[in-house]
N, C-alpha and C. Protein backbone atom coordinates (compact mmCIF):
# COMPACT_ATOMS: atom_id res chain seq x y z
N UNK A 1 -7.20 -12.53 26.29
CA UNK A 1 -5.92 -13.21 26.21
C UNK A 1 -6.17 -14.52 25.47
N UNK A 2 -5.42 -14.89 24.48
CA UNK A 2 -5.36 -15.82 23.75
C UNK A 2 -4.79 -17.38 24.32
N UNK A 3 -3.46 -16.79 24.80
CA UNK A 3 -2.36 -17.71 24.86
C UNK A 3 -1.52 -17.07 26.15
N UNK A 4 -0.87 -17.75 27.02
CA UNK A 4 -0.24 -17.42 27.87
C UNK A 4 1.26 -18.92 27.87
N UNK A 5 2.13 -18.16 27.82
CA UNK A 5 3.10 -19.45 28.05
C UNK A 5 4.51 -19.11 28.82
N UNK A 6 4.83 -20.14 29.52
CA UNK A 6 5.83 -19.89 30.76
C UNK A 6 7.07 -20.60 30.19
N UNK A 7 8.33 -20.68 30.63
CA UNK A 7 9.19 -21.93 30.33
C UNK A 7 9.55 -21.60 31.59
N UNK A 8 10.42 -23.09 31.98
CA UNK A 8 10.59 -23.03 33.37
C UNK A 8 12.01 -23.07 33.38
N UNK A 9 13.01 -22.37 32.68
CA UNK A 9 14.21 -22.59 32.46
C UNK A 9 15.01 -21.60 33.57
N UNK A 10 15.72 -21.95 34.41
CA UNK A 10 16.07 -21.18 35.72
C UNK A 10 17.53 -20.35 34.99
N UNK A 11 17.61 -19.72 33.98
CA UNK A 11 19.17 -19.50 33.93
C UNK A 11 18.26 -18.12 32.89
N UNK A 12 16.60 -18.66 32.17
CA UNK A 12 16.12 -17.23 31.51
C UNK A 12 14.85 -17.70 31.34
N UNK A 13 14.18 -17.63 32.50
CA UNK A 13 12.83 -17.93 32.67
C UNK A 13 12.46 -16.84 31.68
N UNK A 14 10.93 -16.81 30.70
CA UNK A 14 10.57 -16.09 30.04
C UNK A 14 8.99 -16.38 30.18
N UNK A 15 8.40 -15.65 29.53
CA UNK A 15 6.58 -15.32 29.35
C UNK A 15 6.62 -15.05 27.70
N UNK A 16 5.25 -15.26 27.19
CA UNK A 16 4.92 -14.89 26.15
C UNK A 16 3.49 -15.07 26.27
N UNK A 17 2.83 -13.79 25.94
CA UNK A 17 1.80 -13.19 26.08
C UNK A 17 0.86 -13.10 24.71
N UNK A 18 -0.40 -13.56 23.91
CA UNK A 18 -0.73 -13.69 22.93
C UNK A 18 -2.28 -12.84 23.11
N UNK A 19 -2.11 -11.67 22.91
CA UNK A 19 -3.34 -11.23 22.84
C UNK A 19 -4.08 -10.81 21.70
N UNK A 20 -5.38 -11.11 21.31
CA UNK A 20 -6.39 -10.89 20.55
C UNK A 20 -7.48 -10.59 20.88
N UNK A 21 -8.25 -10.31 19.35
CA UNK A 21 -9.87 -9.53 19.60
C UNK A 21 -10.55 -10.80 18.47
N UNK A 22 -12.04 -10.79 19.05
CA UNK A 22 -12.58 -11.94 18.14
C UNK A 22 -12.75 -11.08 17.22
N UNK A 23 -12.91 -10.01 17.00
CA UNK A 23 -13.25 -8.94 15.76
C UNK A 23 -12.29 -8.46 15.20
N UNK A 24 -11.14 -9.30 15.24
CA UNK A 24 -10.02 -8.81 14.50
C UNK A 24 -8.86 -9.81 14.16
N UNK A 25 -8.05 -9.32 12.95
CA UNK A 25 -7.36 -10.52 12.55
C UNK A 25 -5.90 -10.83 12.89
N UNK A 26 -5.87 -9.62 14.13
CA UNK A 26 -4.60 -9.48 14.45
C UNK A 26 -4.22 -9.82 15.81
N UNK A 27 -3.32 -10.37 15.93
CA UNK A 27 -2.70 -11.24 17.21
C UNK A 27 -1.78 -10.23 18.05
N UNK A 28 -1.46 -9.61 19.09
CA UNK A 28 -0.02 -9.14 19.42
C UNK A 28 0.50 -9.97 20.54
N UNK A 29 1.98 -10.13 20.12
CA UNK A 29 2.91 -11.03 20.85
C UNK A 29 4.04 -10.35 21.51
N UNK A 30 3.51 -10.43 23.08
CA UNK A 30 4.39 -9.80 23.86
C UNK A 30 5.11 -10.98 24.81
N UNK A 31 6.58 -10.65 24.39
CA UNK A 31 7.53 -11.54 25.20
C UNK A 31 8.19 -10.94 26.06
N UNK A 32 8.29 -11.38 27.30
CA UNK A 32 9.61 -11.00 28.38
C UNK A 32 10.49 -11.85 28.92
N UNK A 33 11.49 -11.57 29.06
CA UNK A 33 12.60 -12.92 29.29
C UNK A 33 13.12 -11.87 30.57
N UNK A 34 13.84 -12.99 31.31
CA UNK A 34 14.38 -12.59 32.29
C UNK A 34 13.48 -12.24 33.43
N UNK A 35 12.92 -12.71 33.22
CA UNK A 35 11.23 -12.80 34.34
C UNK A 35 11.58 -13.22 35.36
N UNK A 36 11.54 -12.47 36.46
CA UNK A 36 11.40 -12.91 38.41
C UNK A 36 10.51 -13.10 38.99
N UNK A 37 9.12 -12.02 38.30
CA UNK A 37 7.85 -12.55 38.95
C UNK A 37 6.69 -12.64 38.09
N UNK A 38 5.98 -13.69 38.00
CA UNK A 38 4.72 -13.20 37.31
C UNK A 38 3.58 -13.43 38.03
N UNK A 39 2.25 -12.68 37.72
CA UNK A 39 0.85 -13.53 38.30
C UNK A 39 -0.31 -13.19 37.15
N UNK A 40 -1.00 -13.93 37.37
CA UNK A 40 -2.13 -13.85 36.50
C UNK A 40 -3.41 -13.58 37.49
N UNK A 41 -4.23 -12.27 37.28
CA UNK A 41 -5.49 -11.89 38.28
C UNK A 41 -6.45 -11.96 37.18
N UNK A 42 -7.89 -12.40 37.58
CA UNK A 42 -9.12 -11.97 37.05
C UNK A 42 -9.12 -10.23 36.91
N UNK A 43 -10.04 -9.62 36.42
CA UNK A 43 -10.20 -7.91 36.12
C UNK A 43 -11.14 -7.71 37.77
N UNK A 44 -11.54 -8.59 38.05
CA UNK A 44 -12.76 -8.18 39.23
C UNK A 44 -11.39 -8.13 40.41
N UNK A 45 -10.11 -8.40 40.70
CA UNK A 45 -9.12 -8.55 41.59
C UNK A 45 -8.12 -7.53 41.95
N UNK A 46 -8.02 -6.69 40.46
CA UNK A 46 -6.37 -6.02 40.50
C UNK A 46 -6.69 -4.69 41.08
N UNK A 47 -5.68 -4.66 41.71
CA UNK A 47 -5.84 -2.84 42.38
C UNK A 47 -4.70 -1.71 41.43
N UNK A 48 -5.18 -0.46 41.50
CA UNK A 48 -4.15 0.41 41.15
C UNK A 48 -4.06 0.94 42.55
N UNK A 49 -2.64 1.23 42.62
CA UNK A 49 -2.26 2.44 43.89
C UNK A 49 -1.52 3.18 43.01
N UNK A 50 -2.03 4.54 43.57
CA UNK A 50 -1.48 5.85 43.07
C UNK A 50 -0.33 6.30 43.02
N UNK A 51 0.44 5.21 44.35
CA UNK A 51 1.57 5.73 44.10
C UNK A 51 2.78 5.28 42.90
N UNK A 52 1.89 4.09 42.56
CA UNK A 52 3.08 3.62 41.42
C UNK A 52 2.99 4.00 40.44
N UNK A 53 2.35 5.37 40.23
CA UNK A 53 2.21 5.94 38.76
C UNK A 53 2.82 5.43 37.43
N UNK A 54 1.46 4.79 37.05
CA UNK A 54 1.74 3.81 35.67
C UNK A 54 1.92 4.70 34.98
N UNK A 55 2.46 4.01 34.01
CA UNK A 55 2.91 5.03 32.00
C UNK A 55 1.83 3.69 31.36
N UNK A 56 0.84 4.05 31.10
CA UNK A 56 -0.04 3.33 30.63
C UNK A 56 -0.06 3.67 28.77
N UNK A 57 -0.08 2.26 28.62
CA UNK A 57 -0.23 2.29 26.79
C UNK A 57 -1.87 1.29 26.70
N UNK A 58 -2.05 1.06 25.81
CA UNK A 58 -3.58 0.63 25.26
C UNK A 58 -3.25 -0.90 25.92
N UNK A 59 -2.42 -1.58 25.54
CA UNK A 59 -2.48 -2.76 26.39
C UNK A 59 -0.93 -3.36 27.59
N UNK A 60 -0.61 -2.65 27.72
CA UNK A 60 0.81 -2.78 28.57
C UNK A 60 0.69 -1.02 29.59
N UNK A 61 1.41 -1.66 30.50
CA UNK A 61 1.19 -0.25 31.33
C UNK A 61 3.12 -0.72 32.44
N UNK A 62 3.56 -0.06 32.86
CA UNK A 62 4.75 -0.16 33.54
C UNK A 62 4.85 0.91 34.54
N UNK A 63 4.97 0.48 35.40
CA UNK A 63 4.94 1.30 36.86
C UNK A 63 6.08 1.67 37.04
N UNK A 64 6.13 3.43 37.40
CA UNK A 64 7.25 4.40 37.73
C UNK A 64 8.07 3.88 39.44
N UNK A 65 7.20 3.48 40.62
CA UNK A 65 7.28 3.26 41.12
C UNK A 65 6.82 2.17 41.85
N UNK A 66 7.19 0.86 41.60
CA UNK A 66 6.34 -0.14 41.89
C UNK A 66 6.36 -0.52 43.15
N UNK A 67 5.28 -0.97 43.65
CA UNK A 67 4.81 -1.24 45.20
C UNK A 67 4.90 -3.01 45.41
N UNK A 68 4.94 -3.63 44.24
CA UNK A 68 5.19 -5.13 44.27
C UNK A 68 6.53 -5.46 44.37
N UNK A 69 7.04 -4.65 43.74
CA UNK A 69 9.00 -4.75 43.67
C UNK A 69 9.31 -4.55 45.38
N UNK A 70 8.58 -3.48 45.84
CA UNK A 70 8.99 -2.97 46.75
C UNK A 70 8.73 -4.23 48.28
N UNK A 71 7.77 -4.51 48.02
CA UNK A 71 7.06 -5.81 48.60
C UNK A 71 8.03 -7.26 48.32
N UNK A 72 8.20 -7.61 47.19
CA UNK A 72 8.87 -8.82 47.29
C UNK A 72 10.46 -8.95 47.28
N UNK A 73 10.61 -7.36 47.19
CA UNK A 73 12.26 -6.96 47.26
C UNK A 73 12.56 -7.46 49.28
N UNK A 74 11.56 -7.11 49.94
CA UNK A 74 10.93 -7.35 51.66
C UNK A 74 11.16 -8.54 52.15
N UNK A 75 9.96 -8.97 51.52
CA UNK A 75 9.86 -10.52 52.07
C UNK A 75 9.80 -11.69 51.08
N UNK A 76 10.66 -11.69 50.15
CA UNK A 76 11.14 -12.54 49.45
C UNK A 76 13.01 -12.86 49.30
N UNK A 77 13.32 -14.44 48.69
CA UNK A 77 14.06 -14.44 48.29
C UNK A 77 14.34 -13.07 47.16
N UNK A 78 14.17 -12.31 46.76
CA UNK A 78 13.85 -11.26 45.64
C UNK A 78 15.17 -10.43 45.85
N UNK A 79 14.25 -10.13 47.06
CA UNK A 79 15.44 -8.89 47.52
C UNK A 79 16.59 -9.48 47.99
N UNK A 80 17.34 -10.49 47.97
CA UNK A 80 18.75 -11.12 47.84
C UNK A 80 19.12 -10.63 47.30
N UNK A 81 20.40 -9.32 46.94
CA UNK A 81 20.94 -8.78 45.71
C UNK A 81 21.90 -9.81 45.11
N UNK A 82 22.29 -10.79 45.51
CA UNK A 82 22.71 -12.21 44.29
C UNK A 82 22.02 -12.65 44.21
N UNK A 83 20.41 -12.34 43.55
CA UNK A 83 19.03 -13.04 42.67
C UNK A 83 19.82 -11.47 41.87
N UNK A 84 19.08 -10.73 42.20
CA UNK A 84 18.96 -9.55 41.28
C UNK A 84 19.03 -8.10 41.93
N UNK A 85 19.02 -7.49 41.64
CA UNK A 85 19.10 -5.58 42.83
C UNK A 85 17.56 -5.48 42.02
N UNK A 86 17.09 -4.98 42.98
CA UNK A 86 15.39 -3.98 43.24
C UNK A 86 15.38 -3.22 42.23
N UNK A 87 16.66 -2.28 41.95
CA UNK A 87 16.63 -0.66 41.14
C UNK A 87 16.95 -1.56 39.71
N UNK A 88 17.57 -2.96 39.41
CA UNK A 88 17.33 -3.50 37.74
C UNK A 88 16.03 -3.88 37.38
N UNK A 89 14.85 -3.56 38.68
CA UNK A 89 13.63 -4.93 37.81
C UNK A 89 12.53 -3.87 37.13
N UNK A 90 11.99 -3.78 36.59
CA UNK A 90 10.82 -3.21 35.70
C UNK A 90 9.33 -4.24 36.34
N UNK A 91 8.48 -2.89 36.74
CA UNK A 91 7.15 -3.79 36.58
C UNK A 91 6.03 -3.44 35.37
N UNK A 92 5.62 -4.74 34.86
CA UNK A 92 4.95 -4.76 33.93
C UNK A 92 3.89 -4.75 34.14
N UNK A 93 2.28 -4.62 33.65
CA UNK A 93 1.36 -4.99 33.63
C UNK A 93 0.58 -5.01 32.74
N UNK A 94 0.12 -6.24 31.89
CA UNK A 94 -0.41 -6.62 30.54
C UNK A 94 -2.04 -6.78 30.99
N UNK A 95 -2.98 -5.81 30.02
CA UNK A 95 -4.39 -5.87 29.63
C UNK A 95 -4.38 -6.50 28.92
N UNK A 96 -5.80 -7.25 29.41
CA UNK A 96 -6.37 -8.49 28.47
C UNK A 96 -7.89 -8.17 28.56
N UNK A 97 -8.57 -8.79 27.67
CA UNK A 97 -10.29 -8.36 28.36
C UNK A 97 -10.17 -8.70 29.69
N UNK A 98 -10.28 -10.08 29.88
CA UNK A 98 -10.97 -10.38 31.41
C UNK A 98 -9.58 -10.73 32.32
N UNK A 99 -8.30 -10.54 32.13
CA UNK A 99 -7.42 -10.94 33.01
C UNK A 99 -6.07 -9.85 32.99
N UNK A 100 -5.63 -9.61 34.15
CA UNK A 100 -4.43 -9.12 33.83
C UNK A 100 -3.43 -9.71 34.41
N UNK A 101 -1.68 -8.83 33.67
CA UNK A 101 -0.39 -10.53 33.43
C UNK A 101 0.84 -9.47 34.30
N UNK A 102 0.49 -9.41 35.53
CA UNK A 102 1.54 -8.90 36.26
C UNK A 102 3.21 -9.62 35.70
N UNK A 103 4.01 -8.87 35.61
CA UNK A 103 5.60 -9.06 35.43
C UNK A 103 6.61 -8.57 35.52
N UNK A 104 7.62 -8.83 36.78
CA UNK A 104 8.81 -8.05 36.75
C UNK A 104 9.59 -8.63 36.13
N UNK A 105 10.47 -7.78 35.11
CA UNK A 105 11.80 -8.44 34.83
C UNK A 105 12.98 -7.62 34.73
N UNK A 106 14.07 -7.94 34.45
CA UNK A 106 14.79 -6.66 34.34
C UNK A 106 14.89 -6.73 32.49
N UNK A 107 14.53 -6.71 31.85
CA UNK A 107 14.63 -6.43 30.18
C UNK A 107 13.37 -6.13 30.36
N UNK A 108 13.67 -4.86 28.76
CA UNK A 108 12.07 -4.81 28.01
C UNK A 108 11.53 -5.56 27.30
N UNK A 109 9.76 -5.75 27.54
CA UNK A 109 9.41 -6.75 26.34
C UNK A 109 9.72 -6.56 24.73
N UNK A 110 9.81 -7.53 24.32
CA UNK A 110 9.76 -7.44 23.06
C UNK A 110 8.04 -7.71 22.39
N UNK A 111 7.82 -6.52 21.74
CA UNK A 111 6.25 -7.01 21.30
C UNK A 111 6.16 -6.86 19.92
N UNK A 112 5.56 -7.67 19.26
CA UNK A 112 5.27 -8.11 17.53
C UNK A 112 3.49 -8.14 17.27
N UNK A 113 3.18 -7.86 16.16
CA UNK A 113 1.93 -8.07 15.74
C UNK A 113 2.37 -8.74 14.41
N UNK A 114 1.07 -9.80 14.73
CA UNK A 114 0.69 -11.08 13.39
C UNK A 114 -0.53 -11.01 13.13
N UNK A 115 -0.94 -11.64 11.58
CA UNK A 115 -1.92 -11.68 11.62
C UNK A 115 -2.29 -13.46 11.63
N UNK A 116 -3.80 -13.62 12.15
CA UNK A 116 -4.47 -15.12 12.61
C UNK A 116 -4.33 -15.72 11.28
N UNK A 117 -4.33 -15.12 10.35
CA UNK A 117 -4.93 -16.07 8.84
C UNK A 117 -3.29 -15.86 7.96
């Protein structure tokens, strides 16, 4: 992971995600807006459970059934359906070498590739 950046704007909180390879000249820029939750884990931390059968791509993966939604839909402000309803949020999960970028939101990211030079 290159770059990680938050805004703290309460009306469209967003993420933007900057990942690169030192062996390469290309950057990809993944944004999500409308963000409810994020976390950032070391690789030695994150668990998969089976039951949230990811749709895994090379660096983004999104859970069919997410067990965090299901969790902070529980015991969070979250599950207030005037924050948001459970069945609009999407969970994300962004590969990085050494970290991964948990994120629910209800939109899809938007992702771009640049090049460094």
């Amino acid at each position: 992971m290159r770059d990680i950046t938050y805004n703290l704007n309460e009306t469209n909180p967003a993420i933007s995600i900057q990942i690169g390879h030192y062996n390469s000249d290309e950057i990809i820029q993944i944004h999500f807006s409308e963000v409810y939750h994020h976390s950032i884990m070391t690789e030695s931390f994150i668990w998969f459970v089976e039951e949230e059968n990811w749709d895994e791509d090379i660096f983004i993966a999104k859970a069919k059934n997410s067990q965090l939604i299901k969790w902070l839909s529980t015991y969070s402000l979250l599950g207030s359906e005037t924050v948001v309803k459970p069945k609009d949020l999407d969970h994300y999960r962004v590969y990085t070498q050494d970290h991964f970028v948990e994120v629910l939101t209800s939109v899809k990211p938007k992702i771009s590739f640049q090049n460094k030079t």
